[in-house]
PDB file of N, CA and C in Angstrom:
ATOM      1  N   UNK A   1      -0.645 -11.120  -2.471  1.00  0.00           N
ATOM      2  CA  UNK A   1      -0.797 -12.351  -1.716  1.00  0.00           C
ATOM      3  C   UNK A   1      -0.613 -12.119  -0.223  1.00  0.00           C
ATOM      4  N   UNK A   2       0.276 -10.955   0.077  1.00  0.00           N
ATOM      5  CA  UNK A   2       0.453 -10.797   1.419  1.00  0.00           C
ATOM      6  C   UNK A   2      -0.828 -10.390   2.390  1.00  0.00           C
ATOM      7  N   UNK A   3      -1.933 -11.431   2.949  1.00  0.00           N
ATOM      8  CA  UNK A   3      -3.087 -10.715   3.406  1.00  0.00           C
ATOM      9  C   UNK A   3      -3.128 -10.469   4.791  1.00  0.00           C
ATOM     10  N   UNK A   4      -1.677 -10.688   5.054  1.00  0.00           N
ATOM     11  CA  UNK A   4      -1.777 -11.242   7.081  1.00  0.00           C
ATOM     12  C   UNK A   4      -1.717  -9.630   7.541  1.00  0.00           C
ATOM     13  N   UNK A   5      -2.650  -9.768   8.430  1.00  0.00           N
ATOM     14  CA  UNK A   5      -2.296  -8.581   9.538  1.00  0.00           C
ATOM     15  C   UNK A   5      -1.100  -8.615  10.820  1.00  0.00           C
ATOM     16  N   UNK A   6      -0.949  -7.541  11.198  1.00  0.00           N
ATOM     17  CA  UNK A   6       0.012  -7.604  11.820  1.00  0.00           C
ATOM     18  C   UNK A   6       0.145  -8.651  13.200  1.00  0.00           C
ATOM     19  N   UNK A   7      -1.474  -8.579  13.658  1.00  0.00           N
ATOM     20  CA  UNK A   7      -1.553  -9.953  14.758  1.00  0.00           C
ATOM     21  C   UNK A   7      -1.081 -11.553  13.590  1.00  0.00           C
ATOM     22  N   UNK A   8      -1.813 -11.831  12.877  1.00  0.00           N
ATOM     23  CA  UNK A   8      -1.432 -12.619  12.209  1.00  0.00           C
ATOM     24  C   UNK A   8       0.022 -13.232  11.898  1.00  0.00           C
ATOM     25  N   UNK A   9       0.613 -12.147  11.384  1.00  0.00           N
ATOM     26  CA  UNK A   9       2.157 -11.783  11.382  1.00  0.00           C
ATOM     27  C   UNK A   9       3.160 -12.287  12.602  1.00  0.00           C
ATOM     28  N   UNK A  10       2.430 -11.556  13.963  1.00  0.00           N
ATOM     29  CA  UNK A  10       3.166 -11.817  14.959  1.00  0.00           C
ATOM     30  C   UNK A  10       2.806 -13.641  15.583  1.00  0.00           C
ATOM     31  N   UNK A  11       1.791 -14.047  15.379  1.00  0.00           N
ATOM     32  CA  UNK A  11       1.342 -15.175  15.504  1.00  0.00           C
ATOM     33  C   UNK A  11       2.180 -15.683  14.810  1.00  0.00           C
ATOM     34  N   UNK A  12       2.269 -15.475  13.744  1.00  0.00           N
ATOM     35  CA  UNK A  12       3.104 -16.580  12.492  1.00  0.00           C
ATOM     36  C   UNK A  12       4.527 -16.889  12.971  1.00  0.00           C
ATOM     37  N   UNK A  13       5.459 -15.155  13.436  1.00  0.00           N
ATOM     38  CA  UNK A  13       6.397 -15.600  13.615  1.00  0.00           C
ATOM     39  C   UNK A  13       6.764 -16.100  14.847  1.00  0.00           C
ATOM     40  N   UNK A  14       5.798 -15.777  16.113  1.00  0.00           N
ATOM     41  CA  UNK A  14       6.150 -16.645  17.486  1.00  0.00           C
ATOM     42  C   UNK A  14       6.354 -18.236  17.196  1.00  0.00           C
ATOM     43  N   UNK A  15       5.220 -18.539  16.025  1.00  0.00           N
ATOM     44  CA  UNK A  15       5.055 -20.163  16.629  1.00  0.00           C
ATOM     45  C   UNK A  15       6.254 -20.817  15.660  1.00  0.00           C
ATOM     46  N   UNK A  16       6.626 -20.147  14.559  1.00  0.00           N
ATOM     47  CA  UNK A  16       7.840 -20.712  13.846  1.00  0.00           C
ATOM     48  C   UNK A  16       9.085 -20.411  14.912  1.00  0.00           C
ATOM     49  N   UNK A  17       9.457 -19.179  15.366  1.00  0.00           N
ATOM     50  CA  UNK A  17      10.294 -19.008  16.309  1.00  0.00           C
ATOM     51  C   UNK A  17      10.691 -20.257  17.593  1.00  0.00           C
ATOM     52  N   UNK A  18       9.099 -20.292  17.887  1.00  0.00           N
ATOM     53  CA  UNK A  18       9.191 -21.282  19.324  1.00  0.00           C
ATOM     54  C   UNK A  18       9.753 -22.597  18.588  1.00  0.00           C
ATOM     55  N   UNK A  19       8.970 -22.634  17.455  1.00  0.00           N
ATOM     56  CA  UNK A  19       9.429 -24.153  17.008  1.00  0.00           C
ATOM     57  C   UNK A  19      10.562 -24.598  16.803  1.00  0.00           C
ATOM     58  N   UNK A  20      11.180 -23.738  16.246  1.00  0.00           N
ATOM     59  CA  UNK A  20      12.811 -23.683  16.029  1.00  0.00           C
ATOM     60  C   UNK A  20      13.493 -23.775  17.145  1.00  0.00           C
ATOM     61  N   UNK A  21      13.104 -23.018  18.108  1.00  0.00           N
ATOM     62  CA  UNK A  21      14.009 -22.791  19.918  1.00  0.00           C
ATOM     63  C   UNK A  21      13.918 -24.050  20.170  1.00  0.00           C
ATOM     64  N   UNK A  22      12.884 -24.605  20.222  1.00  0.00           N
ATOM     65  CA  UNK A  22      12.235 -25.952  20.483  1.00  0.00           C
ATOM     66  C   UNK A  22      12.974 -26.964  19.915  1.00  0.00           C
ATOM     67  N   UNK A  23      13.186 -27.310  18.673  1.00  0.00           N
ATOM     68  CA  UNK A  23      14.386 -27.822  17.888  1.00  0.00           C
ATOM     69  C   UNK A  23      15.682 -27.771  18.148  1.00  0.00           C
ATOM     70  N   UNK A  24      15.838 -26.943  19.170  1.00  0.00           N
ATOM     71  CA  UNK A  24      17.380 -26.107  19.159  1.00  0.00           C
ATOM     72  C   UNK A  24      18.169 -26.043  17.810  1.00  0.00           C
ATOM     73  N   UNK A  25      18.095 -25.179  17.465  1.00  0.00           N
ATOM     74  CA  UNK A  25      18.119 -24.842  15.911  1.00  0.00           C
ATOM     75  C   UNK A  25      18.191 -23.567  15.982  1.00  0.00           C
ATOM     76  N   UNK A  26      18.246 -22.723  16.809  1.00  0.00           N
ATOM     77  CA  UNK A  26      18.391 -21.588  17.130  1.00  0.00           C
ATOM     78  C   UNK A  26      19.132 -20.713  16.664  1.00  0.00           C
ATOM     79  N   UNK A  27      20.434 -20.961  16.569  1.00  0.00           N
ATOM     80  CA  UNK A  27      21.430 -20.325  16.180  1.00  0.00           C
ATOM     81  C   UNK A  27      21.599 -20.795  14.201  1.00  0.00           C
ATOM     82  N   UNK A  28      21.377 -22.369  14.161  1.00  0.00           N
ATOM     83  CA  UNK A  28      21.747 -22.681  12.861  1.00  0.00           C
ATOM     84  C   UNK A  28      20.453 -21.812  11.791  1.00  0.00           C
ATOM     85  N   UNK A  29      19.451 -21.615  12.206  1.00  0.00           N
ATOM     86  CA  UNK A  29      18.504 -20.461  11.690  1.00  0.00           C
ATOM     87  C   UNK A  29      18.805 -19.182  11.679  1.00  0.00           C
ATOM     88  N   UNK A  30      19.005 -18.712  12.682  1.00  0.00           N
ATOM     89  CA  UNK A  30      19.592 -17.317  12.349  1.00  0.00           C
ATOM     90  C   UNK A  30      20.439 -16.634  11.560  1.00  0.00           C
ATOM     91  N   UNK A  31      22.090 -18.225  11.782  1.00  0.00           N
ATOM     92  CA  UNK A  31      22.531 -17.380  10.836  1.00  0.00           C
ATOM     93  C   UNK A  31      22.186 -18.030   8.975  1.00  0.00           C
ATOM     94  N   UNK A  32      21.559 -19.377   8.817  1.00  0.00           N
ATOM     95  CA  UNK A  32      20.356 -19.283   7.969  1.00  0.00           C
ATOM     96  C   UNK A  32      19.957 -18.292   7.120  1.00  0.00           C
ATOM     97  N   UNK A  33      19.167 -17.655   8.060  1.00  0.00           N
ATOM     98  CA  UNK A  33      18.107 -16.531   7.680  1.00  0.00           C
ATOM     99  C   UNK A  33      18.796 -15.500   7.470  1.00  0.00           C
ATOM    100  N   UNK A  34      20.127 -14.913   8.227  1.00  0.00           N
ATOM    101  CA  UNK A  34      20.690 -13.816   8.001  1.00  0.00           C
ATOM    102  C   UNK A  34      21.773 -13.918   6.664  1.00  0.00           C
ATOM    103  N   UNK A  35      21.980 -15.228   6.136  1.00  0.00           N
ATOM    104  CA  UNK A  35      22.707 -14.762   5.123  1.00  0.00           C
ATOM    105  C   UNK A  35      21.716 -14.835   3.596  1.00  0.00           C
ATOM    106  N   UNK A  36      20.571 -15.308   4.012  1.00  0.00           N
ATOM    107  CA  UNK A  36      19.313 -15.165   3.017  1.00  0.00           C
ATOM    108  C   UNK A  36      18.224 -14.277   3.273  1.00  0.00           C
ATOM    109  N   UNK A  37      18.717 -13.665   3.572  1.00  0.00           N
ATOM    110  CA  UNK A  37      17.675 -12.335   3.919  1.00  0.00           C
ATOM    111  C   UNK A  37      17.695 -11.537   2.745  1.00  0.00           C
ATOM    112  N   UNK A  38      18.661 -11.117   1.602  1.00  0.00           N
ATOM    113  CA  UNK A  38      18.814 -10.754   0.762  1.00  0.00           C
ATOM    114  C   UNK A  38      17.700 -11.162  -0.491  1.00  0.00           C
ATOM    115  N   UNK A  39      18.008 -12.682  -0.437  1.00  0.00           N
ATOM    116  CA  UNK A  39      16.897 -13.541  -1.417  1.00  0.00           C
ATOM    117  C   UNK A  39      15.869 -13.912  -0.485  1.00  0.00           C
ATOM    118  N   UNK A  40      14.815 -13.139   0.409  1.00  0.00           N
ATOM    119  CA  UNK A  40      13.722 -13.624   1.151  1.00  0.00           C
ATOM    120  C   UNK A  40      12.880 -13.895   0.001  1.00  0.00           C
ATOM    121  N   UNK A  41      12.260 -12.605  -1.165  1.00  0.00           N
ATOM    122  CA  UNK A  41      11.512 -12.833  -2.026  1.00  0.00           C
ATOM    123  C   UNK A  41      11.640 -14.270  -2.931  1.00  0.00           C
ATOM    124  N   UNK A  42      12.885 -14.012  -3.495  1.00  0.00           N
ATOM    125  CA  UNK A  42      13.288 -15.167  -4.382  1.00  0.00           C
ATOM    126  C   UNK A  42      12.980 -16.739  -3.489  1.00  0.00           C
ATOM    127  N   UNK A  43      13.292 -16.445  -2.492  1.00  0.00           N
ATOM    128  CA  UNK A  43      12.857 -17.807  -1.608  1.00  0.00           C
ATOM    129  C   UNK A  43      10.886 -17.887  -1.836  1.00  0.00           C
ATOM    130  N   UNK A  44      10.600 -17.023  -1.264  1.00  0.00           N
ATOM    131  CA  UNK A  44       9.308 -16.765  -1.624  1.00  0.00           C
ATOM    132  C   UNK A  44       8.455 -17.550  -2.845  1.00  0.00           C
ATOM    133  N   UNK A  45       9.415 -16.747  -3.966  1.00  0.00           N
ATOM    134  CA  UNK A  45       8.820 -17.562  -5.024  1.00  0.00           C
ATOM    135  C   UNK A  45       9.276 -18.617  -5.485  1.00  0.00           C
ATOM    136  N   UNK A  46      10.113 -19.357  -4.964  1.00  0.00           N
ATOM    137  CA  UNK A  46      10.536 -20.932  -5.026  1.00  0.00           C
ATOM    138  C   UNK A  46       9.854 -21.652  -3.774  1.00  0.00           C
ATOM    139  N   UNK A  47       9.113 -21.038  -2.969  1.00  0.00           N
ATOM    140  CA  UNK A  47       8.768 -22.246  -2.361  1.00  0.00           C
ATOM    141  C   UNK A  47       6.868 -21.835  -2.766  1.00  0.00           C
ATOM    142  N   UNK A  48       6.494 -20.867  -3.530  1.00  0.00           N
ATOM    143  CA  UNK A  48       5.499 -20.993  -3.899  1.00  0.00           C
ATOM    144  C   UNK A  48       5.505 -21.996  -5.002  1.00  0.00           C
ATOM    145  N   UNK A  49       6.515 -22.094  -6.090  1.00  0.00           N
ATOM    146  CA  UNK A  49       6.895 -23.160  -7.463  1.00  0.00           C
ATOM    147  C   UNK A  49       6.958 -24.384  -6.597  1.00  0.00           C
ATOM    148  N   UNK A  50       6.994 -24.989  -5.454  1.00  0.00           N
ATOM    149  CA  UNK A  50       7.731 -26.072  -5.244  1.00  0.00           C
ATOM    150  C   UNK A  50       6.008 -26.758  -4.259  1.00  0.00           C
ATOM    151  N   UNK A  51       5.369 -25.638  -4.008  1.00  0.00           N
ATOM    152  CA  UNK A  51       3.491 -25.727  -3.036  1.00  0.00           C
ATOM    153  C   UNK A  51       3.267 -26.686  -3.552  1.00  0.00           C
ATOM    154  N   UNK A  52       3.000 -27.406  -4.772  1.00  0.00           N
ATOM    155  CA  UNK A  52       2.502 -28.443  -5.038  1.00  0.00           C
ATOM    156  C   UNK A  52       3.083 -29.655  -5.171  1.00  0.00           C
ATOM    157  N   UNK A  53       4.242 -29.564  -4.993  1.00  0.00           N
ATOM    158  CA  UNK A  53       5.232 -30.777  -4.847  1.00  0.00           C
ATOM    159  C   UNK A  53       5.090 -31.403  -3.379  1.00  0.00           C
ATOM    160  N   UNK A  54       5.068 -29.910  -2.789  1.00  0.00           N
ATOM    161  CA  UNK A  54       5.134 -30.564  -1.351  1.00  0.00           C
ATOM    162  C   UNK A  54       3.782 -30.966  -0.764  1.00  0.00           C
ATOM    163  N   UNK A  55       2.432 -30.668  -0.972  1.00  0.00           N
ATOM    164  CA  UNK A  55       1.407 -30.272  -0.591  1.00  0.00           C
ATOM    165  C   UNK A  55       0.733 -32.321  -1.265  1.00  0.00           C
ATOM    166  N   UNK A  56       1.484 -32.013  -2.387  1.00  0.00           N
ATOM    167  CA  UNK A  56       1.473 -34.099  -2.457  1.00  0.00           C
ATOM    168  C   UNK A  56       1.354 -35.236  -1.478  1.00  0.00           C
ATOM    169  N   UNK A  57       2.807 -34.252  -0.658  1.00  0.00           N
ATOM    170  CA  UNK A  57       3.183 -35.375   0.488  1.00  0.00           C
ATOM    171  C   UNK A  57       2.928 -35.480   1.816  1.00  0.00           C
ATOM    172  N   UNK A  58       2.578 -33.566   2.144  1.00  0.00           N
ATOM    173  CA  UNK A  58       2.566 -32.823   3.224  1.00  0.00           C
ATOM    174  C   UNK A  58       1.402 -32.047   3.280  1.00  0.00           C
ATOM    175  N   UNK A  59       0.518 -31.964   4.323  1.00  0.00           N
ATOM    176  CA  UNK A  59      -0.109 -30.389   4.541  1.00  0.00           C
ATOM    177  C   UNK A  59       0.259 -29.764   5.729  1.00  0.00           C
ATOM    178  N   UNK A  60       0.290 -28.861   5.722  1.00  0.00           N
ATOM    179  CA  UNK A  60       1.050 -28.265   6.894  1.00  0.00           C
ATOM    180  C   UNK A  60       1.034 -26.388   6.242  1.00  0.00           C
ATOM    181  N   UNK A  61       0.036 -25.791   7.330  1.00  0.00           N
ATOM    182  CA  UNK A  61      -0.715 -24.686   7.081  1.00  0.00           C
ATOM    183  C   UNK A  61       0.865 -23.968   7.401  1.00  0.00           C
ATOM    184  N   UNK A  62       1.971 -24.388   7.974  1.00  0.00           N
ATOM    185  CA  UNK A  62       2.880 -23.281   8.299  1.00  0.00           C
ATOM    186  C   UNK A  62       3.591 -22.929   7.090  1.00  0.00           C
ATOM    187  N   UNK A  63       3.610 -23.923   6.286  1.00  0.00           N
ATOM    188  CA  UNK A  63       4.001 -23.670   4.631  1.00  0.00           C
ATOM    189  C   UNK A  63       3.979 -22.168   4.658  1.00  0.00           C
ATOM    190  N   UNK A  64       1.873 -22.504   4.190  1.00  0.00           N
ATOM    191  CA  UNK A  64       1.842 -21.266   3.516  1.00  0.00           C
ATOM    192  C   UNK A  64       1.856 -19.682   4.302  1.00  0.00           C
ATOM    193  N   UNK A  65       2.028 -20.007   5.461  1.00  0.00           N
ATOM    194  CA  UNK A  65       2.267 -19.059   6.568  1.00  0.00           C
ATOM    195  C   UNK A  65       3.630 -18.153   5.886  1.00  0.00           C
ATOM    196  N   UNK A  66       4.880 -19.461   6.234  1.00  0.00           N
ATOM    197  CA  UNK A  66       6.239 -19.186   6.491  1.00  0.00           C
ATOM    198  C   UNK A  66       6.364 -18.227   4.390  1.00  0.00           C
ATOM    199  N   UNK A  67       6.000 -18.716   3.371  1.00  0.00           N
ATOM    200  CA  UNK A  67       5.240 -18.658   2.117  1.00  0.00           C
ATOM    201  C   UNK A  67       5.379 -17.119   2.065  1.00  0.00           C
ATOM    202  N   UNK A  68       4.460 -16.466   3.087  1.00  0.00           N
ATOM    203  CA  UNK A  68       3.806 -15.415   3.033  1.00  0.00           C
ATOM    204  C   UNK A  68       4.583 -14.162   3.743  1.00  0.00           C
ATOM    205  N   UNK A  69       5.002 -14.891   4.732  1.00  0.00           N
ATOM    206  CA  UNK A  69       6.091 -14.061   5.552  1.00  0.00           C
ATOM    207  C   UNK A  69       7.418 -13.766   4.222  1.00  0.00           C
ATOM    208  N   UNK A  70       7.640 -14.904   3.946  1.00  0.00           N
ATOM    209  CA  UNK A  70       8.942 -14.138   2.963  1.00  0.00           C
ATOM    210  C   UNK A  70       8.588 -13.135   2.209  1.00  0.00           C
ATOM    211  N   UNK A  71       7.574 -12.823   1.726  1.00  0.00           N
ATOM    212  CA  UNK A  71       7.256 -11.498   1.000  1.00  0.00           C
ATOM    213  C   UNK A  71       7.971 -10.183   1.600  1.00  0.00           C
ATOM    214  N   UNK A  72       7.994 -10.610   2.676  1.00  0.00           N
ATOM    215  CA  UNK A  72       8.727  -9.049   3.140  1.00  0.00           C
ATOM    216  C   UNK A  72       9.820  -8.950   4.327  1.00  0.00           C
ATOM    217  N   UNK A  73      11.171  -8.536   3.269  1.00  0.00           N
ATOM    218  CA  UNK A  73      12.123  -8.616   4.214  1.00  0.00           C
ATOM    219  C   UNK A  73      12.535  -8.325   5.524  1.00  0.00           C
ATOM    220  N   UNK A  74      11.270  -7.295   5.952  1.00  0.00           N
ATOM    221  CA  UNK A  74      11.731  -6.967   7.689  1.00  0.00           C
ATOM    222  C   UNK A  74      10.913  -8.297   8.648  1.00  0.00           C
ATOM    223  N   UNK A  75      10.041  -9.252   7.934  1.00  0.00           N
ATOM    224  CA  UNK A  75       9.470 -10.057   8.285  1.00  0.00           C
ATOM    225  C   UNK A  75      10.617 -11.155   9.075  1.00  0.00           C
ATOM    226  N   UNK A  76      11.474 -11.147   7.927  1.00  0.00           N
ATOM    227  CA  UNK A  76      12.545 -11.941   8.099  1.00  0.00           C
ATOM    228  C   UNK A  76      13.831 -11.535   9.518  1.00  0.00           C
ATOM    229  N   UNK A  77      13.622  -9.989   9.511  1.00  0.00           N
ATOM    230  CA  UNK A  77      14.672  -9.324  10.758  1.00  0.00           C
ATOM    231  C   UNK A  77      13.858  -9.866  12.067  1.00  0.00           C
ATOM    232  N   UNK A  78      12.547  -9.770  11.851  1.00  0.00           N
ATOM    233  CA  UNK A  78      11.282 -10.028  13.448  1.00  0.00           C
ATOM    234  C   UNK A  78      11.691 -11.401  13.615  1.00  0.00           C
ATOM    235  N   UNK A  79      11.699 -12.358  12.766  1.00  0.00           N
ATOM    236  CA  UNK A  79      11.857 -13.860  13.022  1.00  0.00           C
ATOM    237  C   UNK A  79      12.973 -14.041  13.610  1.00  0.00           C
ATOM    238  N   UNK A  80      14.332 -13.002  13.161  1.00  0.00           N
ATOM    239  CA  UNK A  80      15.561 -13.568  13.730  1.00  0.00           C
ATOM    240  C   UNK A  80      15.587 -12.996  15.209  1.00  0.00           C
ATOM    241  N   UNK A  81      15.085 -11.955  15.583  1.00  0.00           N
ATOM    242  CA  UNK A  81      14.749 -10.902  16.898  1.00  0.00           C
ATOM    243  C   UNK A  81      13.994 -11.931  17.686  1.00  0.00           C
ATOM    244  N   UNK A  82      12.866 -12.683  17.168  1.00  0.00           N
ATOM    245  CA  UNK A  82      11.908 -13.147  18.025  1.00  0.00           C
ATOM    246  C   UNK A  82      12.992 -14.963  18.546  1.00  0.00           C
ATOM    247  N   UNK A  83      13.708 -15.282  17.532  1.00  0.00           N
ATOM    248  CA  UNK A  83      14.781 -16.810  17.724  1.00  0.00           C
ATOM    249  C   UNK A  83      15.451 -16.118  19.105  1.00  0.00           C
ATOM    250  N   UNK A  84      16.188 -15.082  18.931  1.00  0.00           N
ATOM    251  CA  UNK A  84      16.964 -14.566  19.712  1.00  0.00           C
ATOM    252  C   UNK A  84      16.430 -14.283  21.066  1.00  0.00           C
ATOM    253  N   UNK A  85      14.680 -13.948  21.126  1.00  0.00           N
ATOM    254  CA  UNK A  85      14.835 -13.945  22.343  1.00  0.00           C
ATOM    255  C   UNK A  85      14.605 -15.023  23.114  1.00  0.00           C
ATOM    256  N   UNK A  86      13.947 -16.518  22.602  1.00  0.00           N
ATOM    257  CA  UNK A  86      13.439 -17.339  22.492  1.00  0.00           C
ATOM    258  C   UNK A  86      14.577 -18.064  23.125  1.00  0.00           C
ATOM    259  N   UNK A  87      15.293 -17.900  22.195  1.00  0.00           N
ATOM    260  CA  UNK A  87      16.736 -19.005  22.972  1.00  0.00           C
ATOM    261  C   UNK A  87      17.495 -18.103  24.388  1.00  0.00           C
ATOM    262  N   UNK A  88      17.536 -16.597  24.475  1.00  0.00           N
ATOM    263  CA  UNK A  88      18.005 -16.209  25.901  1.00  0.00           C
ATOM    264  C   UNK A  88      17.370 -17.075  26.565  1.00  0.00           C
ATOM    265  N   UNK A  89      15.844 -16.613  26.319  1.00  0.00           N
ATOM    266  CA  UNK A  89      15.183 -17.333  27.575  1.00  0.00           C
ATOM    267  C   UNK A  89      15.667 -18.908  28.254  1.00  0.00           C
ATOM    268  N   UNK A  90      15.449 -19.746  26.906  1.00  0.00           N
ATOM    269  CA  UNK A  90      15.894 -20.722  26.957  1.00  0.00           C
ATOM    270  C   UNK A  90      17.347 -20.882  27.795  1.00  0.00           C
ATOM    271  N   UNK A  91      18.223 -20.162  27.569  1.00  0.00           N
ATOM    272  CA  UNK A  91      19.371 -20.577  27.964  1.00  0.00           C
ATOM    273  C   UNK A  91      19.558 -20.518  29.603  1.00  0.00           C
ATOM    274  N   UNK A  92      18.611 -19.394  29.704  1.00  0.00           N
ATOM    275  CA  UNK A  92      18.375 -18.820  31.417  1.00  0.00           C
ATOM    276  C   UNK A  92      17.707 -19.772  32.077  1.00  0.00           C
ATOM    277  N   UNK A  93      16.447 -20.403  31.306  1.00  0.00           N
ATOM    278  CA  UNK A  93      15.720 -21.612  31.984  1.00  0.00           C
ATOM    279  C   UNK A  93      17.009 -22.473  32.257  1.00  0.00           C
ATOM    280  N   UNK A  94      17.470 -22.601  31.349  1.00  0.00           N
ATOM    281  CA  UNK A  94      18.184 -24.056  31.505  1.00  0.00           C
ATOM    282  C   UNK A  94      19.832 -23.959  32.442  1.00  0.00           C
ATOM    283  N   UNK A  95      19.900 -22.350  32.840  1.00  0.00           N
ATOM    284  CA  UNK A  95      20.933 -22.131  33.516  1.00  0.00           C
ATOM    285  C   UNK A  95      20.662 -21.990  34.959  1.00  0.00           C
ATOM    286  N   UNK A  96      19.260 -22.114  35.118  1.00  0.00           N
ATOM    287  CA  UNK A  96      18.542 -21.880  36.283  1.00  0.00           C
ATOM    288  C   UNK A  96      19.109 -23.545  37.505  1.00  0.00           C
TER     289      UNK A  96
END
């Protein structure tokens, strides 16, 4: 299922990244993601079991983006790398 290329990949995780910075959610994701990094797959395949529950109420292509990214756990280290730099920045803008 994993068909993304690596531009793809990096696309996927900037715009979830920004979105989150954007949220300020920054930190509550990271450490999130870092204590489920273990179960990325298992997440994986519960939110593939759950696609049609949500896809009822919601469409939203980042689903199956975010979906696809869990397949692979260093996917999950880039997302927390890319939050991290997302919010420096942020913090520097806003210290400016």
């Amino acid at each position: 299922m994993s068909d993304l290329s690596p531009d793809q990949k990096e696309e996927i995780i900037d715009r979830i990244a920004r979105r989150v910075v954007d949220m300020r959610l920054g930190m509550v994701a990271i450490v999130m993601l870092e204590s489920a990094k273990p179960l990325s797959f298992l997440g994986n395949q519960a939110l593939i079991f759950f696609q049609p529950f949500y896809r009822t109420f919601f469409h939203s292509p980042l689903y199956d983006d975010f979906t696809r990214l869990l397949e692979d756990r260093e996917n999950i280290e880039l997302l927390i790398q890319k939050i991290e730099k997302y919010e420096e920045e942020y913090e520097r803008k806003e210290g400016s």
